[in-house]
C-alpha atoms as a PDB file:
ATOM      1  CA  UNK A   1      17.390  44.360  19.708  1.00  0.00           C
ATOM      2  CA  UNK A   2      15.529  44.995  16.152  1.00  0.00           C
ATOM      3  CA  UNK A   3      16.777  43.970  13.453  1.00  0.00           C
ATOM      4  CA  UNK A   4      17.708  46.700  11.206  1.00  0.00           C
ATOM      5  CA  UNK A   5      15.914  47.180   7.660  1.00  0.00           C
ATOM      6  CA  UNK A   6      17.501  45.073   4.721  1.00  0.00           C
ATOM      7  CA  UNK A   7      18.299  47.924   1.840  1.00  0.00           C
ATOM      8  CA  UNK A   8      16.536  47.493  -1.154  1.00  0.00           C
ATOM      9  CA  UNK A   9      18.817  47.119  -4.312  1.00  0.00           C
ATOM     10  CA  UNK A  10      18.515  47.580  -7.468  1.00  0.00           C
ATOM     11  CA  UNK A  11      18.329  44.698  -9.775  1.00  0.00           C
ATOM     12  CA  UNK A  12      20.465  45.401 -13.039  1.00  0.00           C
ATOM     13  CA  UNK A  13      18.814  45.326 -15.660  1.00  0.00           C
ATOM     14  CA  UNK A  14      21.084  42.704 -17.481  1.00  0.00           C
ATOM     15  CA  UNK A  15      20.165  40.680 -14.780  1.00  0.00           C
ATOM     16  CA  UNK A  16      16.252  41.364 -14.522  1.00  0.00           C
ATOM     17  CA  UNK A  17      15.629  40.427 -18.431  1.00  0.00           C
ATOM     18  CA  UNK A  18      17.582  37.067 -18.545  1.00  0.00           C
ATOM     19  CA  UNK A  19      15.579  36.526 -15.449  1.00  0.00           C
ATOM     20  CA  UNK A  20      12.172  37.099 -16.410  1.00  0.00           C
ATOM     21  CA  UNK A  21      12.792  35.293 -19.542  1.00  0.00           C
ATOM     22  CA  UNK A  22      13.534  32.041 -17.858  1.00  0.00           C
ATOM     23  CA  UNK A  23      10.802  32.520 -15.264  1.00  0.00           C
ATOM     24  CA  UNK A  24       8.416  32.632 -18.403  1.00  0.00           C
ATOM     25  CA  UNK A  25      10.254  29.992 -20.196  1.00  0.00           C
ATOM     26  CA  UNK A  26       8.810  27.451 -17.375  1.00  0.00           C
ATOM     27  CA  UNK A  27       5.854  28.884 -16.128  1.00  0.00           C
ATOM     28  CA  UNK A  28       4.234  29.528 -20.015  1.00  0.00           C
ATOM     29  CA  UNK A  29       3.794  25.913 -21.099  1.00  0.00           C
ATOM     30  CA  UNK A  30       2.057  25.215 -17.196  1.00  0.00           C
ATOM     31  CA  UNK A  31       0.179  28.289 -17.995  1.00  0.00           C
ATOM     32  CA  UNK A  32      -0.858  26.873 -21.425  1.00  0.00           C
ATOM     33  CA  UNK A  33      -1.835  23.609 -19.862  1.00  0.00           C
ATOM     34  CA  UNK A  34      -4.154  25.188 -17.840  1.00  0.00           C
ATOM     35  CA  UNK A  35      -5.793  27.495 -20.342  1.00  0.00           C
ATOM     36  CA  UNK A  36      -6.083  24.493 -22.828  1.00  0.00           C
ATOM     37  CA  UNK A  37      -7.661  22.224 -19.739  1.00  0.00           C
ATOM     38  CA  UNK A  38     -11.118  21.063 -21.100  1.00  0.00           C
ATOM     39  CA  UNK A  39     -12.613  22.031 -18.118  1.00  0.00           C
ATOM     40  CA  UNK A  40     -16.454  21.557 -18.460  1.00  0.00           C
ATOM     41  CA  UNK A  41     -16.269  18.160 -19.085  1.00  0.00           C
ATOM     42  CA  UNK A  42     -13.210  17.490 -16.876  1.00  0.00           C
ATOM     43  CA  UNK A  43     -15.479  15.491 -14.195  1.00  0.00           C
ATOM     44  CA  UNK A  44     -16.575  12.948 -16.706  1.00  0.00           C
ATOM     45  CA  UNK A  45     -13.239  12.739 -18.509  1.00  0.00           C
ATOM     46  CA  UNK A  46     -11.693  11.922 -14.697  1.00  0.00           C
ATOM     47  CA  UNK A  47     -14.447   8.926 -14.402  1.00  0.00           C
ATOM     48  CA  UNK A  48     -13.346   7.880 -17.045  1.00  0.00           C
ATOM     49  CA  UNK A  49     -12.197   4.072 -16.430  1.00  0.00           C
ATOM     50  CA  UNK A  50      -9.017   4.415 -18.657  1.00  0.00           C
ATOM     51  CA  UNK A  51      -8.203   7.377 -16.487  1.00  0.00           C
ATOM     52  CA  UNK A  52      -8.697   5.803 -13.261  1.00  0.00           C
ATOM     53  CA  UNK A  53      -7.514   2.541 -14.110  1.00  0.00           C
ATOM     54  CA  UNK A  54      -4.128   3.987 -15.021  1.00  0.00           C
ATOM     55  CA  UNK A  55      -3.963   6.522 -12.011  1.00  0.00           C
ATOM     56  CA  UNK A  56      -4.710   3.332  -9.781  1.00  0.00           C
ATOM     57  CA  UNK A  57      -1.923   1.569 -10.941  1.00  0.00           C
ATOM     58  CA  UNK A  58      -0.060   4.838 -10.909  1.00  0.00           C
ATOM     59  CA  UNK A  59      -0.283   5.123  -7.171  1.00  0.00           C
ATOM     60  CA  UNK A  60       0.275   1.489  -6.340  1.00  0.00           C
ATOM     61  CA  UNK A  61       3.301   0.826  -7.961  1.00  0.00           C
ATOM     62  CA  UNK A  62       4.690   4.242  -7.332  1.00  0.00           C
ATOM     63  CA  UNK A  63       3.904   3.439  -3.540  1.00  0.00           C
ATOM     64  CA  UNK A  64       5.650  -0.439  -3.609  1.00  0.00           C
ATOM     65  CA  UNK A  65       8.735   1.144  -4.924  1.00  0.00           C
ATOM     66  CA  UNK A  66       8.754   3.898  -2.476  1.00  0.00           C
ATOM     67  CA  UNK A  67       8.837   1.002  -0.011  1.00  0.00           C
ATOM     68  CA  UNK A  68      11.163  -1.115  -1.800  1.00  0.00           C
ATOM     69  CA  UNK A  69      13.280   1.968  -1.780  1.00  0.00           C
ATOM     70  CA  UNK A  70      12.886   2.762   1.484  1.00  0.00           C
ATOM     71  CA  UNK A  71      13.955  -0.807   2.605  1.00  0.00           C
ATOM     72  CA  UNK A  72      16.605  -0.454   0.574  1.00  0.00           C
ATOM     73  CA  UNK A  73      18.059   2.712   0.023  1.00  0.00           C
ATOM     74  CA  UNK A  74      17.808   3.689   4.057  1.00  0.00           C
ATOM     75  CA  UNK A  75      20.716   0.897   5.055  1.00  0.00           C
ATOM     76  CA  UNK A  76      22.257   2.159   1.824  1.00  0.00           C
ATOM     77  CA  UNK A  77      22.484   5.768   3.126  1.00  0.00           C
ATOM     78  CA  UNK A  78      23.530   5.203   6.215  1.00  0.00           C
ATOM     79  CA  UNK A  79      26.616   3.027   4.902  1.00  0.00           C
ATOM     80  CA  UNK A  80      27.718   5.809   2.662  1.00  0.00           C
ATOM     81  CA  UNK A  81      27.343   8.353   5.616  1.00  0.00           C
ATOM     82  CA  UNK A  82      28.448   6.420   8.817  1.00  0.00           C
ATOM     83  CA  UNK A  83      30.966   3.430   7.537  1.00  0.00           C
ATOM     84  CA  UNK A  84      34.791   4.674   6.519  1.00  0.00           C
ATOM     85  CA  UNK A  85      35.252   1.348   3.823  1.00  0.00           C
ATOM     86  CA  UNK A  86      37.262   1.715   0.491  1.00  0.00           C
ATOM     87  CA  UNK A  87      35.837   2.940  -2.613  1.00  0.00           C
ATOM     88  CA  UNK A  88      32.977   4.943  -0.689  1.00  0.00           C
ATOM     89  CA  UNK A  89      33.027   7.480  -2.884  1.00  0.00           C
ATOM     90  CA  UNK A  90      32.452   5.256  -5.754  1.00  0.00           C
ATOM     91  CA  UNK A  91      29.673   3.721  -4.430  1.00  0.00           C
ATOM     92  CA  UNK A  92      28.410   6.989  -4.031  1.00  0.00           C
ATOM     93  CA  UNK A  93      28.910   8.062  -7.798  1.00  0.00           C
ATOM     94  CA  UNK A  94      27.157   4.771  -8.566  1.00  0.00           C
ATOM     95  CA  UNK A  95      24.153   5.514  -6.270  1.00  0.00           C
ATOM     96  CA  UNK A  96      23.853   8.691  -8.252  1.00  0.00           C
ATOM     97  CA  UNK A  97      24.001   7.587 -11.766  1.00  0.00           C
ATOM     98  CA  UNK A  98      20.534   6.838 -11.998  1.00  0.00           C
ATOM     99  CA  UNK A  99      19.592  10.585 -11.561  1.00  0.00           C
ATOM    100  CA  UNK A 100      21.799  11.187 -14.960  1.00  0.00           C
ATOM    101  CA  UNK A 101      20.976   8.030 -17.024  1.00  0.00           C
ATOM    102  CA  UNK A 102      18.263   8.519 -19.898  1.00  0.00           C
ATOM    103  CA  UNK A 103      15.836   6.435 -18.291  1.00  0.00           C
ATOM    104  CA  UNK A 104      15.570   4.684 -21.674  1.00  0.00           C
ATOM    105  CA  UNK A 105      18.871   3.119 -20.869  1.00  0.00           C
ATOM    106  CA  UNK A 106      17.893   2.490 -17.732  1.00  0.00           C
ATOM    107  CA  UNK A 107      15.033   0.311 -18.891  1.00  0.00           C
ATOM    108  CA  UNK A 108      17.191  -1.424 -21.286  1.00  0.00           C
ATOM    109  CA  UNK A 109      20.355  -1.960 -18.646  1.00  0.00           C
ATOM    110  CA  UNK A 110      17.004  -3.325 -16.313  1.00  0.00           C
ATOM    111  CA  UNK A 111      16.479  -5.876 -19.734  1.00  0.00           C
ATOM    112  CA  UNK A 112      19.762  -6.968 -19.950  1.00  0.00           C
ATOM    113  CA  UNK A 113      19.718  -7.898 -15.986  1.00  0.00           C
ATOM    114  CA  UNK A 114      15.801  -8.912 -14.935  1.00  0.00           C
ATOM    115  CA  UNK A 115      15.024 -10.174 -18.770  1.00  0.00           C
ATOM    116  CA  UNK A 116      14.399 -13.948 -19.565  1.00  0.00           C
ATOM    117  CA  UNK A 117      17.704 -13.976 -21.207  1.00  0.00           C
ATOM    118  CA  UNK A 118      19.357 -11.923 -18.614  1.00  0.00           C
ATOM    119  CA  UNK A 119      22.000 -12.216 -16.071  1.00  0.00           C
ATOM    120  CA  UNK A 120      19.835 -12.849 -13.510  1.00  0.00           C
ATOM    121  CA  UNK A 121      16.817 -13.044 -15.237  1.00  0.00           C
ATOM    122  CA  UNK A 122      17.394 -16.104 -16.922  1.00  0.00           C
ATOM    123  CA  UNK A 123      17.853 -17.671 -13.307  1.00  0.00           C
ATOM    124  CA  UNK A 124      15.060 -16.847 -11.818  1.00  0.00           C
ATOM    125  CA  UNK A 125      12.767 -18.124 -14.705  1.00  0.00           C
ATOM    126  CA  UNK A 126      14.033 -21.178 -14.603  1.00  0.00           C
ATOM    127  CA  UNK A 127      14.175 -21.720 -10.802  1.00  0.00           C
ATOM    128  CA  UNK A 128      11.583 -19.708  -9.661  1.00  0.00           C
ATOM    129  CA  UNK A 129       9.039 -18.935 -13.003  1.00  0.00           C
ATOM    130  CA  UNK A 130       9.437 -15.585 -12.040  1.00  0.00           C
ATOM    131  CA  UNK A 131       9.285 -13.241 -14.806  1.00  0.00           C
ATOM    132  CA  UNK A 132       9.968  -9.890 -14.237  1.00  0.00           C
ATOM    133  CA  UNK A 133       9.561  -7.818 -17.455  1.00  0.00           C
ATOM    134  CA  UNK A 134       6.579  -6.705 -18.875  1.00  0.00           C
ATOM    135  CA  UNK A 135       4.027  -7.093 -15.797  1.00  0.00           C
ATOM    136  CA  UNK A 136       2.994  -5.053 -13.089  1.00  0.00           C
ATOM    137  CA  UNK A 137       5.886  -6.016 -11.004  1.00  0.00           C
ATOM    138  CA  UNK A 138       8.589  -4.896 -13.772  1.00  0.00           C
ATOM    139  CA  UNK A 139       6.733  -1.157 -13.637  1.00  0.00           C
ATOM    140  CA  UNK A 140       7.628  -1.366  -9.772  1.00  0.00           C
ATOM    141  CA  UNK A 141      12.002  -2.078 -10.464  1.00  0.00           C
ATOM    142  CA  UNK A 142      11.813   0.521 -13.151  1.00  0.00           C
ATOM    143  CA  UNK A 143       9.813   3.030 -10.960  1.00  0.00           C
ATOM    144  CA  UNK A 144      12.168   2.097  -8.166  1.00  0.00           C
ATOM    145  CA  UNK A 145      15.447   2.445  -9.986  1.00  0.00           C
ATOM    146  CA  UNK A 146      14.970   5.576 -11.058  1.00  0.00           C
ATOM    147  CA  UNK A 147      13.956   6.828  -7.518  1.00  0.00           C
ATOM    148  CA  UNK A 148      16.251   5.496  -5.306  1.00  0.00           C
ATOM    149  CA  UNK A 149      18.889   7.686  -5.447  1.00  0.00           C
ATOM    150  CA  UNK A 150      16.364  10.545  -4.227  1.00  0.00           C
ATOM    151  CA  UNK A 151      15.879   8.893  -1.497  1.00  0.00           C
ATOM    152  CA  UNK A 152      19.556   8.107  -1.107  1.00  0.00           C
ATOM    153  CA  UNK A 153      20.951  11.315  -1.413  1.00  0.00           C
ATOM    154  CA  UNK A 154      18.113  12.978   0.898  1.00  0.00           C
ATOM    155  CA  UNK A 155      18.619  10.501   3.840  1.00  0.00           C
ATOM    156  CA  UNK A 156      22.729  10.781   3.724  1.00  0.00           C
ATOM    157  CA  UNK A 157      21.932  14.398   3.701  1.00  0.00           C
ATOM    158  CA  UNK A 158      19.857  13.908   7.204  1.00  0.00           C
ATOM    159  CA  UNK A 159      22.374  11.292   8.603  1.00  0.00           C
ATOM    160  CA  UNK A 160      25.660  13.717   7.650  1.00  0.00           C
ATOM    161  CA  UNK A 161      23.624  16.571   9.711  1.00  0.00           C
ATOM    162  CA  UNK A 162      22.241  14.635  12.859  1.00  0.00           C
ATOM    163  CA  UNK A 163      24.502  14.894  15.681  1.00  0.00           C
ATOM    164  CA  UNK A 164      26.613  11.503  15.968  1.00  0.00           C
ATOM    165  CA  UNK A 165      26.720  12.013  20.019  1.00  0.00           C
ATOM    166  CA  UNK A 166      23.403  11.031  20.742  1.00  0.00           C
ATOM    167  CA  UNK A 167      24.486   7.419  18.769  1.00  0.00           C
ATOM    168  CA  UNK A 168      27.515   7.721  21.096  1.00  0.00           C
ATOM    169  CA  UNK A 169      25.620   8.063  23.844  1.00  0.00           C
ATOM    170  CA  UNK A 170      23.107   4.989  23.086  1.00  0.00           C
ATOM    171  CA  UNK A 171      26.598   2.534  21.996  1.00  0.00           C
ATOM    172  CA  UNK A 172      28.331   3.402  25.683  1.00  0.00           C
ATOM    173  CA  UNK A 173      25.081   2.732  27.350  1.00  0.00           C
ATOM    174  CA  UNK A 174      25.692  -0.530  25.897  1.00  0.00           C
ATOM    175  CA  UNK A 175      22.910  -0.447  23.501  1.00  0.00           C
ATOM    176  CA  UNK A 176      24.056  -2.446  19.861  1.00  0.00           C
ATOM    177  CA  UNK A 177      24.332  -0.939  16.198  1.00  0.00           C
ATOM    178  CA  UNK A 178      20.720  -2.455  15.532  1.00  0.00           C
ATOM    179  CA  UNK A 179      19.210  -0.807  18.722  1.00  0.00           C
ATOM    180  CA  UNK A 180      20.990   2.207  17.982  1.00  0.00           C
ATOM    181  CA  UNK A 181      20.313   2.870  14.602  1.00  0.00           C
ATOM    182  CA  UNK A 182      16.440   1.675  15.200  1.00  0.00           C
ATOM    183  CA  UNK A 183      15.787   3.914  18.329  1.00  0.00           C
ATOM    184  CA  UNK A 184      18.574   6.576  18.244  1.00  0.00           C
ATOM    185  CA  UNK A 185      19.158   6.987  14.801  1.00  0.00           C
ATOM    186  CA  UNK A 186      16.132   6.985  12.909  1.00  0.00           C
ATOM    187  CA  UNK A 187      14.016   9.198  15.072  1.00  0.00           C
ATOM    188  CA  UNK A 188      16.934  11.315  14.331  1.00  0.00           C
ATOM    189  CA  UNK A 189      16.861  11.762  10.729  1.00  0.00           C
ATOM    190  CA  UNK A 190      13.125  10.964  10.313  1.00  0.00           C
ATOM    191  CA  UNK A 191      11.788  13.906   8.670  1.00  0.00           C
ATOM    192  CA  UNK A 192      14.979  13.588   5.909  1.00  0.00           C
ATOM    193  CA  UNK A 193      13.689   9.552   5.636  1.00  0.00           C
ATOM    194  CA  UNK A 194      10.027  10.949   4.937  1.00  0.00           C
ATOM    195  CA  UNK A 195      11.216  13.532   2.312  1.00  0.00           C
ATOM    196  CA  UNK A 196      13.477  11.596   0.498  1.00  0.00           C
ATOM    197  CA  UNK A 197       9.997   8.792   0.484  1.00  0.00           C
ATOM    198  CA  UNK A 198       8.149  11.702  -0.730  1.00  0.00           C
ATOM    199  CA  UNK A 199      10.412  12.975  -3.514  1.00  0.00           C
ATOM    200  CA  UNK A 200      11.148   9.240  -4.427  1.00  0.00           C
ATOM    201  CA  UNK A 201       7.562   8.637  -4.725  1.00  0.00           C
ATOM    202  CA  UNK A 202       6.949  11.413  -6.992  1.00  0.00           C
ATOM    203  CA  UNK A 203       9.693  10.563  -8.844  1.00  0.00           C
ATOM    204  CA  UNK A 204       8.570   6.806  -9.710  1.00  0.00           C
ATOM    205  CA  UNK A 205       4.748   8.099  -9.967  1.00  0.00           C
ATOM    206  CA  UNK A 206       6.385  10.532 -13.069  1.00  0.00           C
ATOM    207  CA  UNK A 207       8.550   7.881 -14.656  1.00  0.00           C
ATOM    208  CA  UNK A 208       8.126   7.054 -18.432  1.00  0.00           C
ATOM    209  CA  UNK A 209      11.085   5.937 -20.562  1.00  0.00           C
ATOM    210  CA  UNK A 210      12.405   2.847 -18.166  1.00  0.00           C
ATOM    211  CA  UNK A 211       8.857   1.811 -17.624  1.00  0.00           C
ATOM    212  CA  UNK A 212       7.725   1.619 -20.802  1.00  0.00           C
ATOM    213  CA  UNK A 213      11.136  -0.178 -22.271  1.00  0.00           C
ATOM    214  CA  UNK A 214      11.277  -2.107 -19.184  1.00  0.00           C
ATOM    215  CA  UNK A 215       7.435  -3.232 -18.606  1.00  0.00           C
ATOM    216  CA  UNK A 216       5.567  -2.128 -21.897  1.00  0.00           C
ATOM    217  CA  UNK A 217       2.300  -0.470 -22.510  1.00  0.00           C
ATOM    218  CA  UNK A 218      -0.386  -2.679 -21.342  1.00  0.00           C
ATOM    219  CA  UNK A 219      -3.158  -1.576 -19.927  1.00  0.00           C
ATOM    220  CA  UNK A 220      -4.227  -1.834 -16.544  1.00  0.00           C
ATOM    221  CA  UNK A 221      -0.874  -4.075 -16.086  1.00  0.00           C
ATOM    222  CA  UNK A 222       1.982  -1.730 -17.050  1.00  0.00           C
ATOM    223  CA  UNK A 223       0.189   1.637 -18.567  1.00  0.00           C
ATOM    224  CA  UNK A 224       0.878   4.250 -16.055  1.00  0.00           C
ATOM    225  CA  UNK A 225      -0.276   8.040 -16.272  1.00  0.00           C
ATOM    226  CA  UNK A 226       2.775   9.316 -18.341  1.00  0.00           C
ATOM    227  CA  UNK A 227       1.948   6.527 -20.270  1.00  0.00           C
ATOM    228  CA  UNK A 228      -1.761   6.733 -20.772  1.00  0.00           C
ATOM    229  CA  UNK A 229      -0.375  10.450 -21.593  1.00  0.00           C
ATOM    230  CA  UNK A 230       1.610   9.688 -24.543  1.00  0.00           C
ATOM    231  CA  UNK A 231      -0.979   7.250 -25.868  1.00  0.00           C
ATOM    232  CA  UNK A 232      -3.426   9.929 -25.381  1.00  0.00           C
ATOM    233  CA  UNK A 233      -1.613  11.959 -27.625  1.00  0.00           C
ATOM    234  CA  UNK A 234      -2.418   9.905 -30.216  1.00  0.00           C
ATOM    235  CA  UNK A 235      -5.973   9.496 -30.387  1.00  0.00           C
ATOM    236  CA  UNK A 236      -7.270  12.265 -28.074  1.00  0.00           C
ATOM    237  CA  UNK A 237      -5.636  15.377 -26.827  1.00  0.00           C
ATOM    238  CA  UNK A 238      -8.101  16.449 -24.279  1.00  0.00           C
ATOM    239  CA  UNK A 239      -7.787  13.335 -22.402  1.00  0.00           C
ATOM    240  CA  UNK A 240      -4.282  13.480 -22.271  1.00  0.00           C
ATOM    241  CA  UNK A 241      -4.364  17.607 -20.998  1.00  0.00           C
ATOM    242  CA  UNK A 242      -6.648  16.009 -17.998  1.00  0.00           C
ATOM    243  CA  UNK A 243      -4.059  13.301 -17.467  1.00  0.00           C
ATOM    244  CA  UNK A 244      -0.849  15.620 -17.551  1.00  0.00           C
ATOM    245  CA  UNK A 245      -3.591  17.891 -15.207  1.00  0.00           C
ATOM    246  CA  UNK A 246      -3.082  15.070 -12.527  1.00  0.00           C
ATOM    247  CA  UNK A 247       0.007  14.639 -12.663  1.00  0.00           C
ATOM    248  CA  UNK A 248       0.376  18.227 -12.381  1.00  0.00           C
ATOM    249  CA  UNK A 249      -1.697  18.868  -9.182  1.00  0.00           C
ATOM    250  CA  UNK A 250       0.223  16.001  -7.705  1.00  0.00           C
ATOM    251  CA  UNK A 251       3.621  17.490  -8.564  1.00  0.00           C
ATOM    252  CA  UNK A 252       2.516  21.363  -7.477  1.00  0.00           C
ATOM    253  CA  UNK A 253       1.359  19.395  -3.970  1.00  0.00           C
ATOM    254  CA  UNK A 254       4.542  18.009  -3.010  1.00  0.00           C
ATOM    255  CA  UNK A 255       6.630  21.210  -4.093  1.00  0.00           C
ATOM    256  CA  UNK A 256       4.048  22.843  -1.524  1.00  0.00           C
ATOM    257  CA  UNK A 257       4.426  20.211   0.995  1.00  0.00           C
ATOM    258  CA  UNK A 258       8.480  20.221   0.697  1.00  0.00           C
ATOM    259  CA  UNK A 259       8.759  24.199   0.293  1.00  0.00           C
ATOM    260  CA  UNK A 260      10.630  24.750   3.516  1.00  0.00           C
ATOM    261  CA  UNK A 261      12.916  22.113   3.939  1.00  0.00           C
ATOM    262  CA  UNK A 262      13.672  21.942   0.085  1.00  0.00           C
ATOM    263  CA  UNK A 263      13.291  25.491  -1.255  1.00  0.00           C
ATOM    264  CA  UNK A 264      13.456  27.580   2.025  1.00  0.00           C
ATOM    265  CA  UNK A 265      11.232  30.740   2.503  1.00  0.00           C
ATOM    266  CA  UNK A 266      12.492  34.737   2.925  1.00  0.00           C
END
């Protein structure tokens, strides 16, 4: 049986203008990025070791807080979407407030905890000499607290959908909640897990105001892309269009990679 042909309406006007306005409204500063991209000497600006220093420690500290998030925030999800306890929903609106906090108070709420004078800070310099702010590892917390709710919210999105019977099935074979949640539930929500990693990823491999309050602006230690960006700014424009250029092409790739399960096609 064919389907039969979907009518073609009219957009109102009042609709159409408001609408093209606000596609232009984000697509003409991209647009002037691009236009403005030095591009015959882009090559050598992208050899360029302050450019690939900073994208190297761009992608390894975005990557150890995926995995920190992932470690984390997956047992996290699965609490909020599986266990019944009091104050769930709580816990959830504290998961979330990450996504709404300027990420400048984020870095400072990260001082106040992980600084030498901190609350826990202060402990672990004095029984460990571990000191978290202002070093490579610092750029990893801020990256990751700023990502993990992504992740979060993604993977209690998978776990909410996935059909519970299957972990039914597993616990009155007699398998346990480890076996089951390793083999039955897992596989299960997989391609949510590997969404929410990539959105979380892209989201620490972005981040700007907790990093730089958090771990400073040092470079090749703490000095990121957005970072090297805003310094950029500063003393040479054209290297910092090639650096927001990267960042760009990374962004556009994992809109294109997520379109369907994030954006959904006609």
């Amino acid at each position: 049986m064919t389907r039969p042909a979907r009518r073609r309406q009219r957009v109102p006007l009042a609709l159409l203008l408001p609408a093209g306005l606000g596609l232009l409204f984000l697509v003409l500063p991209l647009a002037g990025l691009l236009v403005r991209a030095p591009w015959t000497t882009l090559p050598r600006r992208l050899t360029q070791p302050g450019v690939l220093t900073a994208l190297r420690l761009s992608l390894e500290t975005a990557t150890a807080a995926t995995l920190l998030c992932v470690a984390l925030g997956v047992p996290l999800a699965w609490l909020l979407a599986r266990v019944e306890f009091p104050g769930r929903r709580l816990v959830r609106a504290l998961v979330t407030v990450p996504l709404v906090l300027p990420p400048v108070v984020g870095g400072v709420a990260l001082l106040l905890v992980f600084g030498r004078r901190g609350l826990l800070g202060s402990w672990l310099d004095a029984a460990f000499g571990v000191t978290l702010p202002f070093t490579t590892a610092g750029v990893v917390l801020a990256e990751a607290f700023v990502a993990m709710p992504f992740l979060v919210i993604a993977v209690e999105g998978a776990l909410r959908g996935a059909d519970p019977r299957y972990e039914e099935a597993a616990a009155t074979l007699g398998a346990g909640r480890w076996t089951t949640f390793t083999r039955v539930t897992l596989p299960l929500v997989a391609p949510g897990v590997a969404a929410g990693a990539v959105l979380c990823w892209a989201r620490a491999l972005g981040e700007f105001g907790a990093t730089i309050t958090f771990a400073g602006n040092y470079p090749g230690r703490t000095q990121t892309m957005p970072l090297a960006v805003y310094l950029a700014l500063e003393t040479d424009v054209q290297a910092a269009i090639v650096l927001s250029l990267i960042l760009l092409t990374v962004s556009v790739a994992i809109l294109a990679g997520l379109r369907d399960r994030w954006v959904g096609t006609t």
